[in-house]
C-alpha atoms as a PDB file:
ATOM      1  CA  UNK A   1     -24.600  11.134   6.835  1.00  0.00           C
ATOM      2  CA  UNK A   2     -22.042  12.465   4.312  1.00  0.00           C
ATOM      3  CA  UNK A   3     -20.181  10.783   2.149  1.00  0.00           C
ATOM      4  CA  UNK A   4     -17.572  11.964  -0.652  1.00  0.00           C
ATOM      5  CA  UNK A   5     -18.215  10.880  -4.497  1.00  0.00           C
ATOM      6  CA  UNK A   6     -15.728  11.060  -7.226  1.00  0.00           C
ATOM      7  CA  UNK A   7     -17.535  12.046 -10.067  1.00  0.00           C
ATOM      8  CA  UNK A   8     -13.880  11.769 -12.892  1.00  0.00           C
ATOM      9  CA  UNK A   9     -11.544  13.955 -13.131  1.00  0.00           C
ATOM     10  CA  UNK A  10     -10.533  16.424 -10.316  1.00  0.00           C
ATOM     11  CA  UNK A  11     -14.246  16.652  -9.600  1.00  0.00           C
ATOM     12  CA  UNK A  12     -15.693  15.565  -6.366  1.00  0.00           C
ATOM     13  CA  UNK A  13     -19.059  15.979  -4.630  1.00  0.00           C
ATOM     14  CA  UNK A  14     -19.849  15.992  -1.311  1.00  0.00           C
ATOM     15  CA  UNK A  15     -23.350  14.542  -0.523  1.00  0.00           C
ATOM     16  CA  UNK A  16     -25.547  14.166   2.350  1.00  0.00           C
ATOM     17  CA  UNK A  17     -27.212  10.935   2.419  1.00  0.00           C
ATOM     18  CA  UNK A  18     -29.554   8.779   4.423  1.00  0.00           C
ATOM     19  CA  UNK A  19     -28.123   6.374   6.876  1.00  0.00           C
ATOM     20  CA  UNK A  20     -27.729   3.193   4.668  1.00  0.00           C
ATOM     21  CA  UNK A  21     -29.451   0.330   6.712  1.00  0.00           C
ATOM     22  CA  UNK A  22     -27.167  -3.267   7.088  1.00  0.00           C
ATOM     23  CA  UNK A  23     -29.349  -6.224   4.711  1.00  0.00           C
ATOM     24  CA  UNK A  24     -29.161  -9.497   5.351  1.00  0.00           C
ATOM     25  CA  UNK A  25     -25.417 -11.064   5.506  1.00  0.00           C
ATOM     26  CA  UNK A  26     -24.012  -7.162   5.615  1.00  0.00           C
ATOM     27  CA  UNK A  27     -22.755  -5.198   8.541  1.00  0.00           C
ATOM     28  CA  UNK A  28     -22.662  -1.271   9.208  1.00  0.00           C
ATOM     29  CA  UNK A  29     -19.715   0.335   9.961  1.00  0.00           C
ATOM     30  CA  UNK A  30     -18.924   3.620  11.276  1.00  0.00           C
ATOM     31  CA  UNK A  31     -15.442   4.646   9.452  1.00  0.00           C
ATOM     32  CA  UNK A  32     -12.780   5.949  11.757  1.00  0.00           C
ATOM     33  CA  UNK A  33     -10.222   6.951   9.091  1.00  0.00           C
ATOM     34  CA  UNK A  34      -9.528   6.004   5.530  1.00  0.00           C
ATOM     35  CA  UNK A  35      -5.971   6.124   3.602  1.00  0.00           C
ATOM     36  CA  UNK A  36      -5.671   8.412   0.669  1.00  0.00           C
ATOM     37  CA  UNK A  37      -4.177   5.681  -1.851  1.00  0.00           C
ATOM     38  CA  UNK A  38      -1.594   7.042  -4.896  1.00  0.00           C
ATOM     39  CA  UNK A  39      -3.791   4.816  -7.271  1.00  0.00           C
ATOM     40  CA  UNK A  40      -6.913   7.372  -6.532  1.00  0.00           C
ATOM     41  CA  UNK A  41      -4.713  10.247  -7.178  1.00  0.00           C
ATOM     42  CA  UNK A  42      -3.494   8.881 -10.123  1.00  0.00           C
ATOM     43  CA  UNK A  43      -7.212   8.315 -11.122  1.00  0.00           C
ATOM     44  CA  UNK A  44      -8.104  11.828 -10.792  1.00  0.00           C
ATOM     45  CA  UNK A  45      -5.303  12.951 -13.130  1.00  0.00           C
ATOM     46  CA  UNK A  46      -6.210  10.252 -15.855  1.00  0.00           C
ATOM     47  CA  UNK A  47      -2.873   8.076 -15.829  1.00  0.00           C
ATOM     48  CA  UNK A  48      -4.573   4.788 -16.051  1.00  0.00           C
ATOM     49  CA  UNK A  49      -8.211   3.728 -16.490  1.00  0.00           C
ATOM     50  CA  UNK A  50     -10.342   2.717 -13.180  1.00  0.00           C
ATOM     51  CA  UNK A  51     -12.026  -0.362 -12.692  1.00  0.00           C
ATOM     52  CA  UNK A  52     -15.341   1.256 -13.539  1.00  0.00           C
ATOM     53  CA  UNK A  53     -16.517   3.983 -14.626  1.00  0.00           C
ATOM     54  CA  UNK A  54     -17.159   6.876 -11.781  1.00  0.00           C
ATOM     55  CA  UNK A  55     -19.309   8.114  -9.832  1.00  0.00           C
ATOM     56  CA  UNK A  56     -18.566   6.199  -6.581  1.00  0.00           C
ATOM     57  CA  UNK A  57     -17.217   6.934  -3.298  1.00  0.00           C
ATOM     58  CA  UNK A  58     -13.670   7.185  -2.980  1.00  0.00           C
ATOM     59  CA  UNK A  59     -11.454   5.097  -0.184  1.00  0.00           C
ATOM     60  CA  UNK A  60     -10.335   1.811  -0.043  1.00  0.00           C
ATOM     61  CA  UNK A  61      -8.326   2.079   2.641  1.00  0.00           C
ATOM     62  CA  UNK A  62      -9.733   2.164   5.805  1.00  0.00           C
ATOM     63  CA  UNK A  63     -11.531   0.648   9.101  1.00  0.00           C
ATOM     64  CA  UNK A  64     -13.879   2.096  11.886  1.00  0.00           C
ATOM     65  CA  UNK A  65     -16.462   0.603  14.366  1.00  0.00           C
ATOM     66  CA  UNK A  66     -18.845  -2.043  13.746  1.00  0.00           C
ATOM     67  CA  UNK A  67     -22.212  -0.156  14.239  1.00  0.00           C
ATOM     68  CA  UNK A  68     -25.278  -2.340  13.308  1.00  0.00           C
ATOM     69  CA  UNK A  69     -25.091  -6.165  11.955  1.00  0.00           C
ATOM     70  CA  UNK A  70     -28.162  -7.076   9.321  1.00  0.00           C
ATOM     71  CA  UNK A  71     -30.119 -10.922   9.591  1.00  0.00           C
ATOM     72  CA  UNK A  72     -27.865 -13.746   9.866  1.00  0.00           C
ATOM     73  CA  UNK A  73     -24.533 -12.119  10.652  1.00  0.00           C
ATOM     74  CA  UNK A  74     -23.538 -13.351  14.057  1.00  0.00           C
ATOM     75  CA  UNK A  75     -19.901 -13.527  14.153  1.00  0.00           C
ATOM     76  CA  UNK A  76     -19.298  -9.696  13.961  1.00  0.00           C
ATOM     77  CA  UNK A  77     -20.743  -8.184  17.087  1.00  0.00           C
ATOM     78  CA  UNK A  78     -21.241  -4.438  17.225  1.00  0.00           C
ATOM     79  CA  UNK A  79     -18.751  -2.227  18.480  1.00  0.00           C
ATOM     80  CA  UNK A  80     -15.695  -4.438  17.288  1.00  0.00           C
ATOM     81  CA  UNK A  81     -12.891  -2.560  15.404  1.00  0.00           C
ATOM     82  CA  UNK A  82     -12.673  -4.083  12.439  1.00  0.00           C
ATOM     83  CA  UNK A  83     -10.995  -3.776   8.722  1.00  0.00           C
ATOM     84  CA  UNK A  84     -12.904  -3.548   5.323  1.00  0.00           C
ATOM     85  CA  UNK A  85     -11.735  -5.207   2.150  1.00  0.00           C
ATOM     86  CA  UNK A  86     -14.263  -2.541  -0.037  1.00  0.00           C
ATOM     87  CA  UNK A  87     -14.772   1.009  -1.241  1.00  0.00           C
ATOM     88  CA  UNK A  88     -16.619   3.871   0.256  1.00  0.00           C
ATOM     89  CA  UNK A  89     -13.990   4.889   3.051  1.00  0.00           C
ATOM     90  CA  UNK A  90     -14.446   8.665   2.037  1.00  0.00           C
ATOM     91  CA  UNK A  91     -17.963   8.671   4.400  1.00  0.00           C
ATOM     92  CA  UNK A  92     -19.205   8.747   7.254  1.00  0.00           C
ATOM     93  CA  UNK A  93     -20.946   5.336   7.476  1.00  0.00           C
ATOM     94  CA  UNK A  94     -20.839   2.492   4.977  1.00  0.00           C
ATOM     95  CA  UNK A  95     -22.405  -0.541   4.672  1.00  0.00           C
ATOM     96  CA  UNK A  96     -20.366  -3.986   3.189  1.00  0.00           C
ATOM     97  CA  UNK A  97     -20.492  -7.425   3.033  1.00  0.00           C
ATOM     98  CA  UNK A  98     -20.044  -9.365   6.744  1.00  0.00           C
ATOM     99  CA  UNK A  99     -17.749 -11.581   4.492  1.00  0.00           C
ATOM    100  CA  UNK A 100     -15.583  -8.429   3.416  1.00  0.00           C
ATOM    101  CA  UNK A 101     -14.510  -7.429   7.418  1.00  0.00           C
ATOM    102  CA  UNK A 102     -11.839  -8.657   9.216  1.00  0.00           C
ATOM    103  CA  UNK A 103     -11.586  -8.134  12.751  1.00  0.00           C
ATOM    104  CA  UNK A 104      -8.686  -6.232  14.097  1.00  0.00           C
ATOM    105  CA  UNK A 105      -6.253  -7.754  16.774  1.00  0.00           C
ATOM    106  CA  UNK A 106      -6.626  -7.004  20.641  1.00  0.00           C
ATOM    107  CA  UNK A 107      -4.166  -3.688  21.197  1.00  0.00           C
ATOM    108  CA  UNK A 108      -3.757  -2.878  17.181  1.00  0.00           C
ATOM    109  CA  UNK A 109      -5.278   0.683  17.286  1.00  0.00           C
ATOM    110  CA  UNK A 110      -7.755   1.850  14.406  1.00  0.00           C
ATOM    111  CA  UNK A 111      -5.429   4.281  12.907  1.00  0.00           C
ATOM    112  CA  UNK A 112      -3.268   0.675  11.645  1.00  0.00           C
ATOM    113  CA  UNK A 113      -6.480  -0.569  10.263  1.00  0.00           C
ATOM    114  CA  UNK A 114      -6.063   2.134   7.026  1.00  0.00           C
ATOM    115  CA  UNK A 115      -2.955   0.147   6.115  1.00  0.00           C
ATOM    116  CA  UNK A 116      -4.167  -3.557   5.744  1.00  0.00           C
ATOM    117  CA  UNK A 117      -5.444  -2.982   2.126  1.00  0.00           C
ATOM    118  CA  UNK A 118      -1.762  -1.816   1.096  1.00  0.00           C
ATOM    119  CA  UNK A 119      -0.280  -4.088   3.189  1.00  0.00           C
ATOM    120  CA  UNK A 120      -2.334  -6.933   1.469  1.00  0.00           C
ATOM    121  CA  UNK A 121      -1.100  -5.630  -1.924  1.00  0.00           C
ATOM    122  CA  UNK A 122       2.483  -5.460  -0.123  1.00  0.00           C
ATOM    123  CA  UNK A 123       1.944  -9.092   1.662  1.00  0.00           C
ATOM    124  CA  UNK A 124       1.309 -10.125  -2.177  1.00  0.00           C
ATOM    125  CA  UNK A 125       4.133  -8.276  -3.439  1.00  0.00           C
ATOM    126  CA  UNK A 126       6.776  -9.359  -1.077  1.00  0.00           C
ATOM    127  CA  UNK A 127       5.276 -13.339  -1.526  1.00  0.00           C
ATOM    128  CA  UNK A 128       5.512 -13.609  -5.380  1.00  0.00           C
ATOM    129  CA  UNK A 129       9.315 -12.832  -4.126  1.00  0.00           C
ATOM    130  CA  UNK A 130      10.005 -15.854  -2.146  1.00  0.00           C
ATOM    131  CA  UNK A 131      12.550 -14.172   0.952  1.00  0.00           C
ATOM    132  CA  UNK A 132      13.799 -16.295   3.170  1.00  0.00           C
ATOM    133  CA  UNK A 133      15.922 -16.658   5.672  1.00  0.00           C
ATOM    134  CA  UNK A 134      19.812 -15.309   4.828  1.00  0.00           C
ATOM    135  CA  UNK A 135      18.647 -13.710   1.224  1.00  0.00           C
ATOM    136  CA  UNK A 136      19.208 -10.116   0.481  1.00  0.00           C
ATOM    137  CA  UNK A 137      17.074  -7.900  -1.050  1.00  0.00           C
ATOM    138  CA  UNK A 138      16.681  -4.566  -2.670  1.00  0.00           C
ATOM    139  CA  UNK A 139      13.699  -2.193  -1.877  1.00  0.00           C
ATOM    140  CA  UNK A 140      13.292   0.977  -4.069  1.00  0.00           C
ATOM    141  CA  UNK A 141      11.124   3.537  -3.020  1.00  0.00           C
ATOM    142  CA  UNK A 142      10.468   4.292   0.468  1.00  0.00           C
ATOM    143  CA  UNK A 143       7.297   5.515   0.600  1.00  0.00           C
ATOM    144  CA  UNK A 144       4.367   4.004   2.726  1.00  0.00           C
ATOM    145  CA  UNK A 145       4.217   0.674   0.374  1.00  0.00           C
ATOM    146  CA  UNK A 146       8.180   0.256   0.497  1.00  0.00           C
ATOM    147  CA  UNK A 147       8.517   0.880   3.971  1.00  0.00           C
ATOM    148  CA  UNK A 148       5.752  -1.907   4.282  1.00  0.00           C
ATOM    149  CA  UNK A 149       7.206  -4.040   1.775  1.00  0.00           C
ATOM    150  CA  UNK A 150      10.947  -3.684   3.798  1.00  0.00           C
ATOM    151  CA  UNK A 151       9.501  -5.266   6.852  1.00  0.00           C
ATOM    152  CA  UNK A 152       7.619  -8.138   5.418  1.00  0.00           C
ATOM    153  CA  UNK A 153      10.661  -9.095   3.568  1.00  0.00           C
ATOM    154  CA  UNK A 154      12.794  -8.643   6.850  1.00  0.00           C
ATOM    155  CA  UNK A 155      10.296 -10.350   8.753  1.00  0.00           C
ATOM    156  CA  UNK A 156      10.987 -13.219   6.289  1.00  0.00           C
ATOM    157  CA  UNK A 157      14.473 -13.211   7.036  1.00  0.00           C
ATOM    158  CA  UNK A 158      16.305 -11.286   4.641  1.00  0.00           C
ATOM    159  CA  UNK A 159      17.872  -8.786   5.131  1.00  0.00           C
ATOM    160  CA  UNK A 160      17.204  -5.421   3.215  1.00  0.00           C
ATOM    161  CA  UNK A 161      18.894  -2.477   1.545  1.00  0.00           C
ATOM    162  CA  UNK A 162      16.210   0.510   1.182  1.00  0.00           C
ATOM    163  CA  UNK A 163      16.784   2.569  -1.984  1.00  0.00           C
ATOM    164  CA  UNK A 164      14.919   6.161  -1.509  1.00  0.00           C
ATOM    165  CA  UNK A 165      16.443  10.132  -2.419  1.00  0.00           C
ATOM    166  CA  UNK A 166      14.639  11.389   0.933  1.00  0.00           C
ATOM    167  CA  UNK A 167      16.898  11.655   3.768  1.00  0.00           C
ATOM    168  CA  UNK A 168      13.235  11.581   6.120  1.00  0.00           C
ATOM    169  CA  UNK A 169      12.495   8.255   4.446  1.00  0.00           C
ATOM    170  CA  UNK A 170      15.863   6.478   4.508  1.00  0.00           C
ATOM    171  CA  UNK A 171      15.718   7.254   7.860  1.00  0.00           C
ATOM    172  CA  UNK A 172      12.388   6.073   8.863  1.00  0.00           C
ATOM    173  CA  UNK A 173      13.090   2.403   6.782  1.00  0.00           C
ATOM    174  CA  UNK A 174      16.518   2.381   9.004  1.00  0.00           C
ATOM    175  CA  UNK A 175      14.121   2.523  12.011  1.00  0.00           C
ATOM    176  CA  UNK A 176      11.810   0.158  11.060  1.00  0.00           C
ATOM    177  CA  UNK A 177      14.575  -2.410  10.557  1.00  0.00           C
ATOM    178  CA  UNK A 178      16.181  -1.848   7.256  1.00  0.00           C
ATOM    179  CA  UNK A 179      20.070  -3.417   7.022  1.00  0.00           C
ATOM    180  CA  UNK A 180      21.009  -0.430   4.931  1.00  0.00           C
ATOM    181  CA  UNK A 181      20.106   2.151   3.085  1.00  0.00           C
ATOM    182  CA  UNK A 182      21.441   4.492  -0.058  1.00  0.00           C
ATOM    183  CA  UNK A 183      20.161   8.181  -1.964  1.00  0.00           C
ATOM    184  CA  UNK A 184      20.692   6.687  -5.427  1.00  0.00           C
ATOM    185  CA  UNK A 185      21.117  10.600  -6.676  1.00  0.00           C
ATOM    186  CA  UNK A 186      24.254  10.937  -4.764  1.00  0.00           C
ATOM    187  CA  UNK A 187      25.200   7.854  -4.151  1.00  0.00           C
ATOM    188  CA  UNK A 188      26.411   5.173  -6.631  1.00  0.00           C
ATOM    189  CA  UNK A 189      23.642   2.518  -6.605  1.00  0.00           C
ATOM    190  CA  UNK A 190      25.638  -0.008  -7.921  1.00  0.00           C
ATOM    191  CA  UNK A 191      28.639   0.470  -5.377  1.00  0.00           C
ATOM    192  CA  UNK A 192      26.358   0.281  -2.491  1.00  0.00           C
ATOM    193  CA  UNK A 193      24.426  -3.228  -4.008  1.00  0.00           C
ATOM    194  CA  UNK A 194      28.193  -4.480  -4.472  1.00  0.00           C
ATOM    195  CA  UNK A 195      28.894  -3.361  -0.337  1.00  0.00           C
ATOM    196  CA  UNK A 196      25.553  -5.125   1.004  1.00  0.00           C
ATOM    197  CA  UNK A 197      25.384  -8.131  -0.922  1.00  0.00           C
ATOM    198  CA  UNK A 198      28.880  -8.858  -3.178  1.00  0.00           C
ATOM    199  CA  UNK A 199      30.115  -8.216  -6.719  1.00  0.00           C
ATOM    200  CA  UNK A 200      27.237 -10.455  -7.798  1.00  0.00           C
ATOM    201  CA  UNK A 201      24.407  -8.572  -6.724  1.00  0.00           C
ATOM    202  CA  UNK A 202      20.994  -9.153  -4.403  1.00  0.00           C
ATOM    203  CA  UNK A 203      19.251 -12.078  -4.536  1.00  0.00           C
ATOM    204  CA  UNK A 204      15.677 -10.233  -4.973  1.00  0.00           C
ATOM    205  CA  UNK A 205      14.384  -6.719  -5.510  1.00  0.00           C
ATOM    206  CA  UNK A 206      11.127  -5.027  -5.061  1.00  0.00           C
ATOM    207  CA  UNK A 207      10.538  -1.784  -7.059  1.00  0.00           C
ATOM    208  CA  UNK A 208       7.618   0.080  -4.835  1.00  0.00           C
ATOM    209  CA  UNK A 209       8.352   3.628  -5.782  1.00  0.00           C
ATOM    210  CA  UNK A 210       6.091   2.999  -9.420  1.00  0.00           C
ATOM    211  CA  UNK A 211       9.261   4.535 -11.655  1.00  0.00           C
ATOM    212  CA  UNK A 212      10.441   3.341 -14.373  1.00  0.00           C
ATOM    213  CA  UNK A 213      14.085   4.439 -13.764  1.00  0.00           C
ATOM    214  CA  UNK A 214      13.895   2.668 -10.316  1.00  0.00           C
ATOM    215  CA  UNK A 215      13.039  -0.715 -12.172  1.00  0.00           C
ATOM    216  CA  UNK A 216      15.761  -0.329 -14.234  1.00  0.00           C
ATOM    217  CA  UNK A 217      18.400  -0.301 -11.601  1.00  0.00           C
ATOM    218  CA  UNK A 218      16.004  -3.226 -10.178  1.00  0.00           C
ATOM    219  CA  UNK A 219      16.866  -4.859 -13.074  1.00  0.00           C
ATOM    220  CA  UNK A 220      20.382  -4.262 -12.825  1.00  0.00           C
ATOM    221  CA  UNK A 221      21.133  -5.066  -9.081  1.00  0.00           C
ATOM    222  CA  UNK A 222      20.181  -8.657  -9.065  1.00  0.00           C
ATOM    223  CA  UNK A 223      22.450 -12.038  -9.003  1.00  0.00           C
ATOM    224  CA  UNK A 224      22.172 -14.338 -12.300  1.00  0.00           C
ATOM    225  CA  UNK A 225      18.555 -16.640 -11.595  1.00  0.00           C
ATOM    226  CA  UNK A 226      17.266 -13.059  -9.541  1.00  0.00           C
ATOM    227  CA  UNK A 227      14.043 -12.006  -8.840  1.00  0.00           C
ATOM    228  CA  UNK A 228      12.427  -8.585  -9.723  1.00  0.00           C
ATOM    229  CA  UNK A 229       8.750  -8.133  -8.644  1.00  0.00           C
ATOM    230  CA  UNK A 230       6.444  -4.850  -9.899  1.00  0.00           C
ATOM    231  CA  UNK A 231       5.094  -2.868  -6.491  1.00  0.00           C
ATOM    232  CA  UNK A 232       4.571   0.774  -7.860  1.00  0.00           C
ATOM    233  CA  UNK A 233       2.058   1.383 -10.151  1.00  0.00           C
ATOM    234  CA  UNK A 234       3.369   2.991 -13.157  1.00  0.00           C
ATOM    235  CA  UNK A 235       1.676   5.487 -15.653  1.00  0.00           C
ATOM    236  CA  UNK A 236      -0.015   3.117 -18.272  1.00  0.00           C
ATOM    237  CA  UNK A 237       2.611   4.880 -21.493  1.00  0.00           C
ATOM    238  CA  UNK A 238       5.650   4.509 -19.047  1.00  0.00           C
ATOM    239  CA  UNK A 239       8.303   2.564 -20.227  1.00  0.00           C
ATOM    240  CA  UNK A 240      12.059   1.018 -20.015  1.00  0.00           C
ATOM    241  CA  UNK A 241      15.003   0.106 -22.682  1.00  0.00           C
ATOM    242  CA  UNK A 242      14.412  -3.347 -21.638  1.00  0.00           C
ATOM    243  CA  UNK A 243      17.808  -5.186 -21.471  1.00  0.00           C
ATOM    244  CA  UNK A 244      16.419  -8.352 -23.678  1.00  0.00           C
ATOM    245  CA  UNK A 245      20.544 -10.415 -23.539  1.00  0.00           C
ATOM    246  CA  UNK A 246      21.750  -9.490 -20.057  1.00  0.00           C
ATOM    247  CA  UNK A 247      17.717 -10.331 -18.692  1.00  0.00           C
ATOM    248  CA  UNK A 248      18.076 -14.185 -20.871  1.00  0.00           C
ATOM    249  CA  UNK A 249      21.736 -14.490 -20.034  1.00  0.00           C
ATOM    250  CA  UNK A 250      21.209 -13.895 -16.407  1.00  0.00           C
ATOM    251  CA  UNK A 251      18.014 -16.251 -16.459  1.00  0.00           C
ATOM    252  CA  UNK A 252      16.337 -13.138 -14.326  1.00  0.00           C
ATOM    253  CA  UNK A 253      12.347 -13.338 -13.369  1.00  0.00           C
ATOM    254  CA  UNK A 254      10.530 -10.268 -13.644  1.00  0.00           C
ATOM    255  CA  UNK A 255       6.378 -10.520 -11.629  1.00  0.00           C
ATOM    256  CA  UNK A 256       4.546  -7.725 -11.968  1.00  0.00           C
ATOM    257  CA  UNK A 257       1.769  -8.156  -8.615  1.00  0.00           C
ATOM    258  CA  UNK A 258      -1.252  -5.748  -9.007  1.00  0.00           C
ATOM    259  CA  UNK A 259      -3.639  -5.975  -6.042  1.00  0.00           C
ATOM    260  CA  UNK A 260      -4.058  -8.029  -2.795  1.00  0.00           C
ATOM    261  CA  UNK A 261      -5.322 -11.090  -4.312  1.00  0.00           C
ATOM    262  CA  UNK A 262      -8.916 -11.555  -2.225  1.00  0.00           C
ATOM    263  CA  UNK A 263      -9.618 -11.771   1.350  1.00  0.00           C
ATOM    264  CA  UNK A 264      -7.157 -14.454   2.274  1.00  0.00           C
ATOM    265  CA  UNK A 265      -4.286 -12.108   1.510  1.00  0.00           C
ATOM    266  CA  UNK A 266      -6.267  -9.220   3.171  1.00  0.00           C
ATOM    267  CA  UNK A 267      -6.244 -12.001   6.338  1.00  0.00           C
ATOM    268  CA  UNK A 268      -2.936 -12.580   6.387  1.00  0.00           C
ATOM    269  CA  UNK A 269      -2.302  -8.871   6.408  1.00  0.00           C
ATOM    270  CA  UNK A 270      -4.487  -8.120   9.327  1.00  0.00           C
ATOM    271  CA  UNK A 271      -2.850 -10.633  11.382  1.00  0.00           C
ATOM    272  CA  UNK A 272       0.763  -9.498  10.133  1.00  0.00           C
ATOM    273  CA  UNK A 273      -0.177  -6.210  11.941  1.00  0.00           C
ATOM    274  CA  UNK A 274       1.185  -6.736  15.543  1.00  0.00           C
ATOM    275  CA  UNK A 275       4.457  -7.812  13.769  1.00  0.00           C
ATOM    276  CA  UNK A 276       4.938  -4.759  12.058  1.00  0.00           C
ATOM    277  CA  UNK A 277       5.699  -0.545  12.982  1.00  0.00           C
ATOM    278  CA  UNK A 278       2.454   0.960  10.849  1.00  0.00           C
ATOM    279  CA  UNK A 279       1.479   4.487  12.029  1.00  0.00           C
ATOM    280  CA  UNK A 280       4.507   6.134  12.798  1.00  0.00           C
ATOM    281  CA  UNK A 281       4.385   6.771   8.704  1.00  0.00           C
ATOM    282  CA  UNK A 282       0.864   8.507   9.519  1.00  0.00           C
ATOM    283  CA  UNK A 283       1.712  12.875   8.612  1.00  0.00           C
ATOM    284  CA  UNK A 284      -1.233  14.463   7.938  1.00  0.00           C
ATOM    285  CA  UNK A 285      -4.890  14.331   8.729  1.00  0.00           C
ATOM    286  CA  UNK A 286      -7.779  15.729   7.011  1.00  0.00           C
ATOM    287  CA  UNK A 287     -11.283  16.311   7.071  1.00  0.00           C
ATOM    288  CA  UNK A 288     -14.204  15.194   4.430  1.00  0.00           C
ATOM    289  CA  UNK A 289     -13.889  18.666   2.949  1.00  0.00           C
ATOM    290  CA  UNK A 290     -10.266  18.324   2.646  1.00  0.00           C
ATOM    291  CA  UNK A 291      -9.959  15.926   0.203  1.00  0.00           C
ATOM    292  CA  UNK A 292      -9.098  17.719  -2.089  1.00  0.00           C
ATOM    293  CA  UNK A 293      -5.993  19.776  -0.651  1.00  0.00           C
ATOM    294  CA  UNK A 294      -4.954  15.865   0.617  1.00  0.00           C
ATOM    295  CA  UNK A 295      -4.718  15.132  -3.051  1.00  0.00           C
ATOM    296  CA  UNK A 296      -2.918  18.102  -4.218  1.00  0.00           C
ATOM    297  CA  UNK A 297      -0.457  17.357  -1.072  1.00  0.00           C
ATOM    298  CA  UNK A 298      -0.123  13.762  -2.219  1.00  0.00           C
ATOM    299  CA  UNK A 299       0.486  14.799  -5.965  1.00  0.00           C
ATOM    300  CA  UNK A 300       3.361  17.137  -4.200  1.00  0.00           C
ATOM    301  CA  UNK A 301       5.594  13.967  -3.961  1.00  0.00           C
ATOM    302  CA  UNK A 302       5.102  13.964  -0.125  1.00  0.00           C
ATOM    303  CA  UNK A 303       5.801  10.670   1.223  1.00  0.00           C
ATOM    304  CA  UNK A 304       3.917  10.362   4.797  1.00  0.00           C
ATOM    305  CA  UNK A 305       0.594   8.552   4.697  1.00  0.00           C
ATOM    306  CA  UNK A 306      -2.147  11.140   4.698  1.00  0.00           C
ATOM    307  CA  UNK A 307      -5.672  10.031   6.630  1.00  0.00           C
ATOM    308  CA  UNK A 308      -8.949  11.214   6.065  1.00  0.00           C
ATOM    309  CA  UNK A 309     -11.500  11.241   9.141  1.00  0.00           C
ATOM    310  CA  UNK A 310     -15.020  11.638   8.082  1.00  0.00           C
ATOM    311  CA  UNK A 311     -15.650  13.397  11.420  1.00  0.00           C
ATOM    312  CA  UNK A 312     -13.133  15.276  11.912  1.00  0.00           C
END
């Protein structure tokens, strides 16, 4: 089978490798697609450290085909379409942890299963900011991770103004439910806050677009006793003028949520799925071999979600 390593930098091997074999408690699973995640991309150019040190095989976002079960695992039966909460999407066939899999829900096609580990991060996200019913809220950035963060916090009952300079994306978060939406580089951010939610501002905001500009109108377009909550990962040297009186005088809360959170988060994600409008953000598909030109695309500032499909 092949599979794709990351070996640091921009370098990246593709191997041929024996079929791994499921052990006991693990389960085999032939991978139908895998997301290409901005954090990998941002890897490969150096802006923040990984979690260890390479070589491993890229993708974390992704699903397939249960394909052989290993001793003792009996509540995953092959040929169910299920979700992995581990690495090693970029392959043909991988091999994880029975614990690790979620199974997908009857009618949610495979090509959704690529965004449940975003989601999770997003299902985190959009918790640490407490919507509920009859709030507003601000998203910025309306990429993949804002678009999913805009309809968890409209399925929570607020109701949502989507901040985002592409016309493609305002759009799509006005079809997937958004209240409202504004191109804060022609468009007065501040004037549109004001026309959504009053002179006093939104009662939460969710910066997903990981720019430090973007958290600063964050910062700026919530009530007194607001909530601001971290999506986008940043560069690790970027930085704000951090307004230290109007942030105390305002009693604001600032969360920065990094990650899903473990498997009960990645749960709660994969049943959120028939709830939610997924793969019409799908705009490009690669091959194994394409990797890399998915990369340079993603770098580009396109804002789709790009797939890779080991077989294709």
């Amino acid at each position: 089978m092949r599979q794709l390593m990351w070996m640091g930098g921009h370098t990246q091997e593709l191997q041929d490798v024996p079929m791994p074999e499921p052990g006991p408690g693990h389960v085999r699973i032939r991978v139908h697609a895998c997301g290409v995640c901005m954090t990998e991309v941002h890897y490969a150019e150096g802006l923040f450290q990984t979690p260890e040190p390479p070589p491993f095989v890229w993708g974390h976002e992704w699903g397939g085909t249960v394909d052989a079960v290993g001793p003792g695992v009996t509540e995953i039966a092959v040929g169910t379409a299920v979700a992995a909460s581990s690495r090693a999407g970029f392959a043909e066939y991988a091999v994880v942890p029975a614990a690790n899999v979620v199974v997908l829900p009857a009618g949610v096609p495979l090509d959704a299963a690529i965004f449940i580990e975003p989601l999770a991060c997003c299902y985190a996200s959009v918790r640490a900011a407490a919507p509920t019913a009859g709030m507003t809220a601000l998203v910025t950035g309306a990429g993949p991770m804002g678009q999913m963060v805009a309809q968890l916090t409209r399925l929570a009952g607020a109701r949502v103004l989507v901040s985002d300079p592409d016309e493609r994306c305002r759009a799509l978060a006005a079809e997937l439910g958004a209240a409202a939406t504004v191109d804060p580089l022609r468009e007065s951010l501040p004037d549109a806050v004001q026309a959504f939610a009053g002179a006093d501002g939104v009662d939460i905001a969710l910066e997903s677009a990981g720019a430090p500009a973007a958290l600063s109108n964050c910062l700026d377009a919530v009530r007194p006793g607001g909530t601001i909550v971290m999506v986008g990962v940043n560069a690790d040297t970027a930085s704000i003028p951090f307004p230290l009186w109007r942030f105390h005088r305002r009693q604001l809360t600032l969360k920065g949520v990094y990650g899903a959170g473990g498997m009960d988060t990645f749960r709660a994600a994969v049943a959120a799925l028939p709830q939610l409008k997924l793969t019409s953000m799908i705009s490009h598909r690669f091959g194994l071999v394409e990797v890399p030109e998915a990369f340079t695309l993603a770098r580009s500032g396109q804002r789709g979600k790009l797939l890779i499909e080991p077989w294709r």
